[in-house]
N, C-alpha and C. Protein backbone atom coordinates (compact mmCIF):
# COMPACT_ATOMS: atom_id res chain seq x y z
N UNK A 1 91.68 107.82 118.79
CA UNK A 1 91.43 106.88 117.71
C UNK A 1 92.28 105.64 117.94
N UNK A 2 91.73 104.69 117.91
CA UNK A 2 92.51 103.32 118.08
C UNK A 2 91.52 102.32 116.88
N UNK A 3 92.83 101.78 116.07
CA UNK A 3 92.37 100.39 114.93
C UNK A 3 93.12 99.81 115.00
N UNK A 4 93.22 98.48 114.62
CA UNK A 4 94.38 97.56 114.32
C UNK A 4 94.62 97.83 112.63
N UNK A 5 95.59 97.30 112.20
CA UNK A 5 95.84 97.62 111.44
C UNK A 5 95.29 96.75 109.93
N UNK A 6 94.82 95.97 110.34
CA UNK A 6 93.49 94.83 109.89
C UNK A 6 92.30 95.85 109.41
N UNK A 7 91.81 96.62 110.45
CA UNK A 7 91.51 97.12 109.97
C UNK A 7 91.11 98.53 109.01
N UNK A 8 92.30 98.88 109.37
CA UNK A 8 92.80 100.34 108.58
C UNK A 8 93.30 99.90 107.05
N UNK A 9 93.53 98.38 106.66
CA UNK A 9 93.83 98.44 105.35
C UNK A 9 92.57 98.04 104.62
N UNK A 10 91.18 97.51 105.48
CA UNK A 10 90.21 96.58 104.69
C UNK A 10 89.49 97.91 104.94
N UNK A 11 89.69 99.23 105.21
CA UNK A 11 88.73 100.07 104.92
C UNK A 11 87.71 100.47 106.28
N UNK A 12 87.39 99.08 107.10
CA UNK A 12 86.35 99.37 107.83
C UNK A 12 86.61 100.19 109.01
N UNK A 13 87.79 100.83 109.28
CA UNK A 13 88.08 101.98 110.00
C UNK A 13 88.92 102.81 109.44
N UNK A 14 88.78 104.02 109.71
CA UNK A 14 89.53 105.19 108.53
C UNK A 14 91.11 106.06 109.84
N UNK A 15 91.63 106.00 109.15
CA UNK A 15 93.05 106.44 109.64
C UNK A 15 93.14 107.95 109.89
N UNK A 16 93.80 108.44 109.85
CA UNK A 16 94.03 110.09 110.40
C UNK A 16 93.45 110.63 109.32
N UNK A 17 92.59 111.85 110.17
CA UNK A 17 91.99 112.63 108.99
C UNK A 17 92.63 114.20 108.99
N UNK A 18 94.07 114.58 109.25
CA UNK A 18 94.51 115.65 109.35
C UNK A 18 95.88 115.42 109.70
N UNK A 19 96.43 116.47 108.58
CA UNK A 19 97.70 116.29 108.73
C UNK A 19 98.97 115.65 109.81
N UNK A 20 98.30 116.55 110.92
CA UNK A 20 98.91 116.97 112.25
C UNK A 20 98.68 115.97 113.14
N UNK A 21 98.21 114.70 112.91
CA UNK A 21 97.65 114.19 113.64
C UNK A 21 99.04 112.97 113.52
N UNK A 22 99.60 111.98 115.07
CA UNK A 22 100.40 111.41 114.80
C UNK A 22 99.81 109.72 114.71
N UNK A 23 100.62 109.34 113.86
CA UNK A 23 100.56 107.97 113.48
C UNK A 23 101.40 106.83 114.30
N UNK A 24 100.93 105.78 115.45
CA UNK A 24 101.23 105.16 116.13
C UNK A 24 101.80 103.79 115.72
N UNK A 25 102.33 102.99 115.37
CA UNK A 25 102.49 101.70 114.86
C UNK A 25 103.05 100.73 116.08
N UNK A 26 102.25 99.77 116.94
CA UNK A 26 103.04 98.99 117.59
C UNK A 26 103.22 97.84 116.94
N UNK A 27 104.31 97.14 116.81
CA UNK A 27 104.48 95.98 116.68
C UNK A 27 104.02 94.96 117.30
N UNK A 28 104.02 93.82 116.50
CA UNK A 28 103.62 92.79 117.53
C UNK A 28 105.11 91.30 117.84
N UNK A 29 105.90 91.88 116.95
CA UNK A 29 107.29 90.93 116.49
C UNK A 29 107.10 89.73 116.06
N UNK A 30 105.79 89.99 114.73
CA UNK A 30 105.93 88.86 113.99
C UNK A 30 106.74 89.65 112.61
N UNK A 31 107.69 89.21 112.33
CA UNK A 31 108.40 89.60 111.00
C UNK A 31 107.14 89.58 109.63
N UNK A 32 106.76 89.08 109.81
CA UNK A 32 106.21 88.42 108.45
C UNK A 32 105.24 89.75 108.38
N UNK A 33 104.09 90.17 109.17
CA UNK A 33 103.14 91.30 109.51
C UNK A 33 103.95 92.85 109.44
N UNK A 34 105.14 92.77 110.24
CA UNK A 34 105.59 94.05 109.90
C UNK A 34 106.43 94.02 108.18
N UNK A 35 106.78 93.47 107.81
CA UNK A 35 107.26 93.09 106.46
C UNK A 35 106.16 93.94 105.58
N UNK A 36 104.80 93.00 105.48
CA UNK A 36 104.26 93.73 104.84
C UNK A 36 103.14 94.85 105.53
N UNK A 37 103.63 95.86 106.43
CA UNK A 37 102.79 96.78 107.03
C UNK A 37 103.92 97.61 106.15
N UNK A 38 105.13 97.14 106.20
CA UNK A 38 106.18 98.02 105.38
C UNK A 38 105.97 98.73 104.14
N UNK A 39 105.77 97.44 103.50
CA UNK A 39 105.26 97.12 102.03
C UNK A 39 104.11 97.95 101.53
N UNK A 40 102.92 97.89 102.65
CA UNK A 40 101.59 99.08 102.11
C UNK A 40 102.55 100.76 102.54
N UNK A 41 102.96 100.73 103.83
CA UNK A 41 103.48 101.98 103.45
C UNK A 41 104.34 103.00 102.34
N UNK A 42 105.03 101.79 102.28
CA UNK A 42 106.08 102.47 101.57
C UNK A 42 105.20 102.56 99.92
N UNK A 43 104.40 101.16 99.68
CA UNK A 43 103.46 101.91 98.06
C UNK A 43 102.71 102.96 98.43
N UNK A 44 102.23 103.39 99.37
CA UNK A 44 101.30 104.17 99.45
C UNK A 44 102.21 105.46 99.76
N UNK A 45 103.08 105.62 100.19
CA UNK A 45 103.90 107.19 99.96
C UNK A 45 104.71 106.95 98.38
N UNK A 46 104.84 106.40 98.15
CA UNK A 46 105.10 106.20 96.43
C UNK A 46 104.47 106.83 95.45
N UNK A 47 102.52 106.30 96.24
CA UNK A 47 101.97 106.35 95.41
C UNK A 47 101.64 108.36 94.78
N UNK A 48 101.94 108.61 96.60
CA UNK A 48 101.26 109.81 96.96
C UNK A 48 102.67 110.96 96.50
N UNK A 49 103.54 110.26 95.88
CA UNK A 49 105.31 110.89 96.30
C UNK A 49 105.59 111.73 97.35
N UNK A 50 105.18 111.01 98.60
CA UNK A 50 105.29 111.39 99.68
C UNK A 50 106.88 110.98 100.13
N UNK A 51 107.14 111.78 101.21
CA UNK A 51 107.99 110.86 102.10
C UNK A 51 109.81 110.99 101.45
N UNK A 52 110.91 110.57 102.19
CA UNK A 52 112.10 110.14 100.79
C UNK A 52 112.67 108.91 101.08
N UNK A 53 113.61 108.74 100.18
CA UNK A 53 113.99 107.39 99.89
C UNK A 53 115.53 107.94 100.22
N UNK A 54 115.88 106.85 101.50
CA UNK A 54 117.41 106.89 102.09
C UNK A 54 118.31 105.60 101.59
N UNK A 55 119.53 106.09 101.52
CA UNK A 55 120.09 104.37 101.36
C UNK A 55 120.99 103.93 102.50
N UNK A 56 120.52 103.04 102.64
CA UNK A 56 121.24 102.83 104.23
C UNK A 56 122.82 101.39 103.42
N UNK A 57 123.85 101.70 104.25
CA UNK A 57 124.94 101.16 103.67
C UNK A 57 125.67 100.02 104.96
């Protein structure tokens, strides 16, 4: 399975359909794009109360 990530948020390609399956993210080192690739993840394990919340110091 290969999408950009363009299109894994507008729907027109669908993301892992099983648990077990691993999730790839390359960057491209524009700050601004990974900023908010951050941003959908982190609402979307929020949403799901997936995931935990670390505090980094």
């Amino acid at each position: 399975m290969h999408a950009e990530l363009g299109e894994l948020v507008a729907g027109s390609r669908s993301g892992r359909t099983a648990p077990d399956q691993i999730t790839l993210y390359k960057s491209v080192g524009v700050a601004a794009q990974d900023a908010a690739a951050t941003a959908l993840v982190v609402a979307s394990a929020r949403e799901q109360s997936i995931g935990e919340e670390i505090t980094l110091q």
